[in-house]
N, C-alpha and C. Protein backbone atom coordinates (compact mmCIF):
# COMPACT_ATOMS: atom_id res chain seq x y z
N UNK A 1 -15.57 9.84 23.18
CA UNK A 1 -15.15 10.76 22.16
C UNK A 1 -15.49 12.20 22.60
N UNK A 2 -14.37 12.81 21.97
CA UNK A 2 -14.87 14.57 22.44
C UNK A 2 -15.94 15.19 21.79
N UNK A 3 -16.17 16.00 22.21
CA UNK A 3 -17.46 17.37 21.29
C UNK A 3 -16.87 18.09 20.92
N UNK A 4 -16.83 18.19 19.38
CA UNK A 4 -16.08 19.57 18.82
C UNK A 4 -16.91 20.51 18.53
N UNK A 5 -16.38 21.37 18.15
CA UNK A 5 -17.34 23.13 17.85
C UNK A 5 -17.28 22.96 16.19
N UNK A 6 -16.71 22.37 15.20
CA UNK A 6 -16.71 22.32 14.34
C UNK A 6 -16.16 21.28 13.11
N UNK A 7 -17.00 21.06 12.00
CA UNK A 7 -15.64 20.07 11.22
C UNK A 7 -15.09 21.17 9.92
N UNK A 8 -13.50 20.80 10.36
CA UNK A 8 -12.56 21.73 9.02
C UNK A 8 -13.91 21.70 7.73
N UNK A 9 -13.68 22.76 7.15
CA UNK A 9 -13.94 22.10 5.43
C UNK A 9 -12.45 21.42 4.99
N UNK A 10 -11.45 21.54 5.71
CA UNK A 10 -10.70 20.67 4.96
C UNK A 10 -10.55 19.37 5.15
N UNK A 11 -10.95 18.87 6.14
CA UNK A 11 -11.34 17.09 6.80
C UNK A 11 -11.34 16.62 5.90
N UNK A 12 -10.68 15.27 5.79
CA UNK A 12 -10.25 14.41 4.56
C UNK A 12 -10.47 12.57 5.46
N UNK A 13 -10.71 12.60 6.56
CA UNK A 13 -10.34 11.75 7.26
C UNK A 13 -11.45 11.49 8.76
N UNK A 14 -11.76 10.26 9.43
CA UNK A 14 -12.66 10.45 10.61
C UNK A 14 -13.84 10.02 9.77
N UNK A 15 -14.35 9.73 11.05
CA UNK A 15 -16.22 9.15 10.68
C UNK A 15 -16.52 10.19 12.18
N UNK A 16 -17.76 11.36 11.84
CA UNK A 16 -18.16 12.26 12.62
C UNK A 16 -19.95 12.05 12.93
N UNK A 17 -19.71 12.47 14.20
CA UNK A 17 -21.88 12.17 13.86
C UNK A 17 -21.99 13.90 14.25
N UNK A 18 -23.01 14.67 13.33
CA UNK A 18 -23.69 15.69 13.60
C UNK A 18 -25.16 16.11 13.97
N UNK A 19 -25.34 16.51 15.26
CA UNK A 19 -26.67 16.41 15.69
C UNK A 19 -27.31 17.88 15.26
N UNK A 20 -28.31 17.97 14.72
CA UNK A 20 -28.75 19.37 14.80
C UNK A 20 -30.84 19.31 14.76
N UNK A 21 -31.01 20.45 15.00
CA UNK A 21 -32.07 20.44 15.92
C UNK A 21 -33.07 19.62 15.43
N UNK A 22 -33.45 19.16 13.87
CA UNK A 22 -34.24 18.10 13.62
C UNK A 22 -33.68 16.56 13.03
N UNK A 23 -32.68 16.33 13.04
CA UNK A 23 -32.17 14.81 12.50
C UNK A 23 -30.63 14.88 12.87
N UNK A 24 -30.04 13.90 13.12
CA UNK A 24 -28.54 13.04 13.16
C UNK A 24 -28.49 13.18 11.45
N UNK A 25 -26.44 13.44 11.34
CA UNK A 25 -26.09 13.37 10.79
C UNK A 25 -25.20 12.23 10.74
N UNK A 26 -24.51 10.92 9.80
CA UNK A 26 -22.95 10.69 9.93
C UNK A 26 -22.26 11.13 9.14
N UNK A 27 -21.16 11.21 9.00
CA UNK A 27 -20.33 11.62 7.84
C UNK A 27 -19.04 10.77 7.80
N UNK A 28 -18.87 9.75 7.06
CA UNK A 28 -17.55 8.85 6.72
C UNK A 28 -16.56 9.71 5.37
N UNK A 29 -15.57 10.36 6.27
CA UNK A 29 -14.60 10.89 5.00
C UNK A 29 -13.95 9.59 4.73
N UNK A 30 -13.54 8.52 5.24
CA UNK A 30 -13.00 7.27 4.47
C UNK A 30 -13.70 6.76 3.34
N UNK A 31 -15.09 6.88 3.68
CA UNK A 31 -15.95 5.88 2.46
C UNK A 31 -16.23 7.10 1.46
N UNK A 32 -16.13 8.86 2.12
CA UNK A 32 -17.38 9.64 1.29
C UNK A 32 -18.36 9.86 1.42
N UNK A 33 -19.37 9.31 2.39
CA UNK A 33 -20.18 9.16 2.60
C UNK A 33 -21.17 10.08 3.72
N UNK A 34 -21.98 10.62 3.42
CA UNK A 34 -23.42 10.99 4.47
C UNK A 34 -24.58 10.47 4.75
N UNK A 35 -24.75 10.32 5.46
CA UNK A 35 -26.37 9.40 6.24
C UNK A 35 -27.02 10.18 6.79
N UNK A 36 -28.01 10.88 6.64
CA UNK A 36 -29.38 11.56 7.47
C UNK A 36 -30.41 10.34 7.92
N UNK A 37 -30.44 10.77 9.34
CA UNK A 37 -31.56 10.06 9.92
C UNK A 37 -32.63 11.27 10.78
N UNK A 38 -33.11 11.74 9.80
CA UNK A 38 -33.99 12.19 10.45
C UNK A 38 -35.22 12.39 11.57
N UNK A 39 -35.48 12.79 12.39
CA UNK A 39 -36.00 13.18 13.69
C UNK A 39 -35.06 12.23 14.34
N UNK A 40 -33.79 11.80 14.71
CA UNK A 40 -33.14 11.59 15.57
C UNK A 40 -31.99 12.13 15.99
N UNK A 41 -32.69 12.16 17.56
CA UNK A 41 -31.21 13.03 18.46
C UNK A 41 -31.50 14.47 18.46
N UNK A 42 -32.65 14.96 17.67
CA UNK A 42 -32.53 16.07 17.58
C UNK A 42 -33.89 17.30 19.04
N UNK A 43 -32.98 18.24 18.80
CA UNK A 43 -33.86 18.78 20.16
C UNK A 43 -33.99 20.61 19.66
N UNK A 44 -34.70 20.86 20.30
CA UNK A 44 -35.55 22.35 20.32
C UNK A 44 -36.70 22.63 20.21
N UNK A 45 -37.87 21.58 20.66
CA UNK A 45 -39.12 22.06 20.69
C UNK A 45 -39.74 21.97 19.17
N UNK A 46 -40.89 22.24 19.52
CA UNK A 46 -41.70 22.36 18.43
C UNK A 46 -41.59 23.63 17.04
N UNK A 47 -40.52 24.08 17.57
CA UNK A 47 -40.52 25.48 16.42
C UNK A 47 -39.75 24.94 15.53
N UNK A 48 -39.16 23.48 15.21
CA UNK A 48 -38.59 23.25 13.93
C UNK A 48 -39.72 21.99 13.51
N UNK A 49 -39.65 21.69 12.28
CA UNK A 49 -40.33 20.44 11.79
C UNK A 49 -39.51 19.49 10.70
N UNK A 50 -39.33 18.53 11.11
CA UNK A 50 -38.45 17.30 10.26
C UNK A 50 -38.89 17.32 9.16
N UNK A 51 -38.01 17.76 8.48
CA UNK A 51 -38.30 17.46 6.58
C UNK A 51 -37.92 16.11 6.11
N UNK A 52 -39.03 15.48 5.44
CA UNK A 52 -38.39 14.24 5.20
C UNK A 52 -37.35 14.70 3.32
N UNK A 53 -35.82 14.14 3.05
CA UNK A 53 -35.58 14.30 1.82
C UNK A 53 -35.00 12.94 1.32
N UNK A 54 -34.71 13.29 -0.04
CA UNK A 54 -34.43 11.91 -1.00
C UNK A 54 -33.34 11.04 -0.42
N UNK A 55 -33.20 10.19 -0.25
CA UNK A 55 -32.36 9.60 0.32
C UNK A 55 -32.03 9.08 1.99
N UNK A 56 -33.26 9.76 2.24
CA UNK A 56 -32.85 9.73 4.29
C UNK A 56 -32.71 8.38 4.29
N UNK A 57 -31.92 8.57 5.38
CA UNK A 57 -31.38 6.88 5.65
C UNK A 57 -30.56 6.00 5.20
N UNK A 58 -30.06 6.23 4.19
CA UNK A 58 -29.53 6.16 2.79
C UNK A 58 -27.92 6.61 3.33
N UNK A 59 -27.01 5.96 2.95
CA UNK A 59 -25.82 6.53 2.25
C UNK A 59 -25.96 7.22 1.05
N UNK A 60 -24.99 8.45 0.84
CA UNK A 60 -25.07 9.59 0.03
C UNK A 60 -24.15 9.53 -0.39
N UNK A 61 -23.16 10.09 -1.87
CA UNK A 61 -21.99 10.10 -1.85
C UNK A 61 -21.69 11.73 -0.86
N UNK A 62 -20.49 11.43 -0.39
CA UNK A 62 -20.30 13.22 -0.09
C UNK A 62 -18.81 13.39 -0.41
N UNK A 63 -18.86 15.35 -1.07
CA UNK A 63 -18.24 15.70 -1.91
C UNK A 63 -17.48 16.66 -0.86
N UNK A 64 -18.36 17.02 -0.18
CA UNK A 64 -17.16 17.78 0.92
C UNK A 64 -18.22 18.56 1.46
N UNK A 65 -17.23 19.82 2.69
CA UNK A 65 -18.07 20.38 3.77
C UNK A 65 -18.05 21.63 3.53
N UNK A 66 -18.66 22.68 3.56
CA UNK A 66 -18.42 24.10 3.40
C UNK A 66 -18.55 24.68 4.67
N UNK A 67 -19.55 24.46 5.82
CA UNK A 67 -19.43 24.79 6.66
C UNK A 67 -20.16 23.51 7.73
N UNK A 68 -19.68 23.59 9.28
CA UNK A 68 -20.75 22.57 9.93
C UNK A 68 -19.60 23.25 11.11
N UNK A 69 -20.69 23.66 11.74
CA UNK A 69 -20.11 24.68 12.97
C UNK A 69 -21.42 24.78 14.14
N UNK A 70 -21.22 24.72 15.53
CA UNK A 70 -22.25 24.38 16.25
C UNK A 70 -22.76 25.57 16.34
N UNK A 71 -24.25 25.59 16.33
CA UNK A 71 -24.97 27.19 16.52
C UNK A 71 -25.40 27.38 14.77
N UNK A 72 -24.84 27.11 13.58
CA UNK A 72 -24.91 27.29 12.75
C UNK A 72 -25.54 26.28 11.62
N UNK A 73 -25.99 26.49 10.67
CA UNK A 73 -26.95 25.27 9.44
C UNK A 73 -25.70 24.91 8.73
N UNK A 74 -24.93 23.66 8.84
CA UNK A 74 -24.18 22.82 8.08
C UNK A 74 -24.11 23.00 6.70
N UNK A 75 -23.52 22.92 5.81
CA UNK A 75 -23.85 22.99 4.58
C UNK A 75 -22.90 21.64 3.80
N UNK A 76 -23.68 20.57 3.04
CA UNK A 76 -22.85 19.71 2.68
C UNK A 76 -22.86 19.53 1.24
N UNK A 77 -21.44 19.16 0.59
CA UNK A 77 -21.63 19.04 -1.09
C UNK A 77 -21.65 17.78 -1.33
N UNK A 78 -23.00 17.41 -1.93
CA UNK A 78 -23.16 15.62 -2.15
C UNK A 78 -23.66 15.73 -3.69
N UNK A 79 -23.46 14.18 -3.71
CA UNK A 79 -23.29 14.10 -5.32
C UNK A 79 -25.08 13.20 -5.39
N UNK A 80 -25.61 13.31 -6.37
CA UNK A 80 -26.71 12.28 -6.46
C UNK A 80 -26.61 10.83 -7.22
N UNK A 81 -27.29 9.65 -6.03
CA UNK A 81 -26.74 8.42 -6.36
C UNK A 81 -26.70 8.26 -7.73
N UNK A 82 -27.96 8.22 -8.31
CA UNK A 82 -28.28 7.96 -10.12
C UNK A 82 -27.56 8.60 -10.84
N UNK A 83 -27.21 9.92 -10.85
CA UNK A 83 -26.65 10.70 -11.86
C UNK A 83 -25.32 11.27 -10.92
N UNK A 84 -24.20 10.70 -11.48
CA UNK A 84 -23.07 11.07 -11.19
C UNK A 84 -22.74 12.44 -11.65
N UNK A 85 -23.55 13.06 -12.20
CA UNK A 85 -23.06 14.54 -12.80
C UNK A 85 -24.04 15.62 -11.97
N UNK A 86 -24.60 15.06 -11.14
CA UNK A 86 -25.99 15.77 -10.64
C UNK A 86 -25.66 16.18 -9.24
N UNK A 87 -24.65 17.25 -8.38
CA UNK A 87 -24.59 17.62 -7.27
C UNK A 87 -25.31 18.82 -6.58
N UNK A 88 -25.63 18.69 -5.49
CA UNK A 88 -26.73 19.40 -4.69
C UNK A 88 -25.98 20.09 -3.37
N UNK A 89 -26.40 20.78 -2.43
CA UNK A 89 -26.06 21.14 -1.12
C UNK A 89 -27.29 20.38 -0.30
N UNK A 90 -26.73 19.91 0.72
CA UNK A 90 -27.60 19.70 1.80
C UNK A 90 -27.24 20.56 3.21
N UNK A 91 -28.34 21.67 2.95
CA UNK A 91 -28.06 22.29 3.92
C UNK A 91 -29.07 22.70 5.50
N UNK A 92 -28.48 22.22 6.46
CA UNK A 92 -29.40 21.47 7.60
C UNK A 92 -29.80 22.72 8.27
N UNK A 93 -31.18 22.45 9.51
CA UNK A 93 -31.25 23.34 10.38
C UNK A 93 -30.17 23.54 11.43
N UNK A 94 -30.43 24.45 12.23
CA UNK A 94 -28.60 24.80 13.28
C UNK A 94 -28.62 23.58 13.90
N UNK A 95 -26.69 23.28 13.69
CA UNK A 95 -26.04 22.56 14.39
C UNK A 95 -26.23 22.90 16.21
N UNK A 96 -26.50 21.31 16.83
CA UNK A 96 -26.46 21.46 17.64
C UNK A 96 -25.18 20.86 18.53
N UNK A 97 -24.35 19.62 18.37
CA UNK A 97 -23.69 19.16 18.72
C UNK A 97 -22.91 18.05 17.54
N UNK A 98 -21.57 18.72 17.82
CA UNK A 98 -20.56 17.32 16.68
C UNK A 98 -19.71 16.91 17.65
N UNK A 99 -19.26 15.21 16.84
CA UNK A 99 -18.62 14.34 18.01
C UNK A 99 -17.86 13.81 16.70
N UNK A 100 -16.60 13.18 16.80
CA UNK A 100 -15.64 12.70 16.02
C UNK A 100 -16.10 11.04 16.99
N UNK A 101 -16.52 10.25 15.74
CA UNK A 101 -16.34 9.02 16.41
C UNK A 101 -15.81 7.93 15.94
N UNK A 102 -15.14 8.36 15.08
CA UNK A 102 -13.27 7.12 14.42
C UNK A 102 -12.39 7.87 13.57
């Protein structure tokens, strides 16, 4: 699979993995879905530190992308599992590498 520099905010479609400097991202636009796995894949030394948050590991619902551009902090609109009325941003340290992988 290729390395892209970015995913549209308009992506509707594709399962993508996003690496950035402290945790792997996936992102399934078929299912909706985001997965943080934190401290993996990720690189730059000791000047960042892995935040652990609610859900790591976890499927997320996801609501869409505002930005996720390499060099830059991703920003994602997810919904919270329990409360369907309850949406948040998850917004990461800089992107380091995205790959389209279906």
């Amino acid at each position: 699979m290729a390395q892209e520099k970015q995913i549209p905010s308009d992506t509707v479609d594709g399962v993508w993995t996003v690496v950035t400097r402290t945790s792997t991202y996936l992102l399934d636009f078929g299912e909706m879905t985001l997965l943080r796995a934190p401290g993996v894949g990720g690189s730059g030394g000791g000047a960042w530190e892995v935040s652990e948050l609610r859900r790591d590991s976890e499927d997320i619902p996801l609501l869409g992308v505002k930005v996720c551009e390499v060099g830059s902090s991703a920003q994602f609109w997810v919904r919270a599992i329990e409360d369907p009325d309850v949406r948040t941003w998850r917004i990461t340290t800089p992107v380091v590498s995205i790959e389209r992988i279906g």
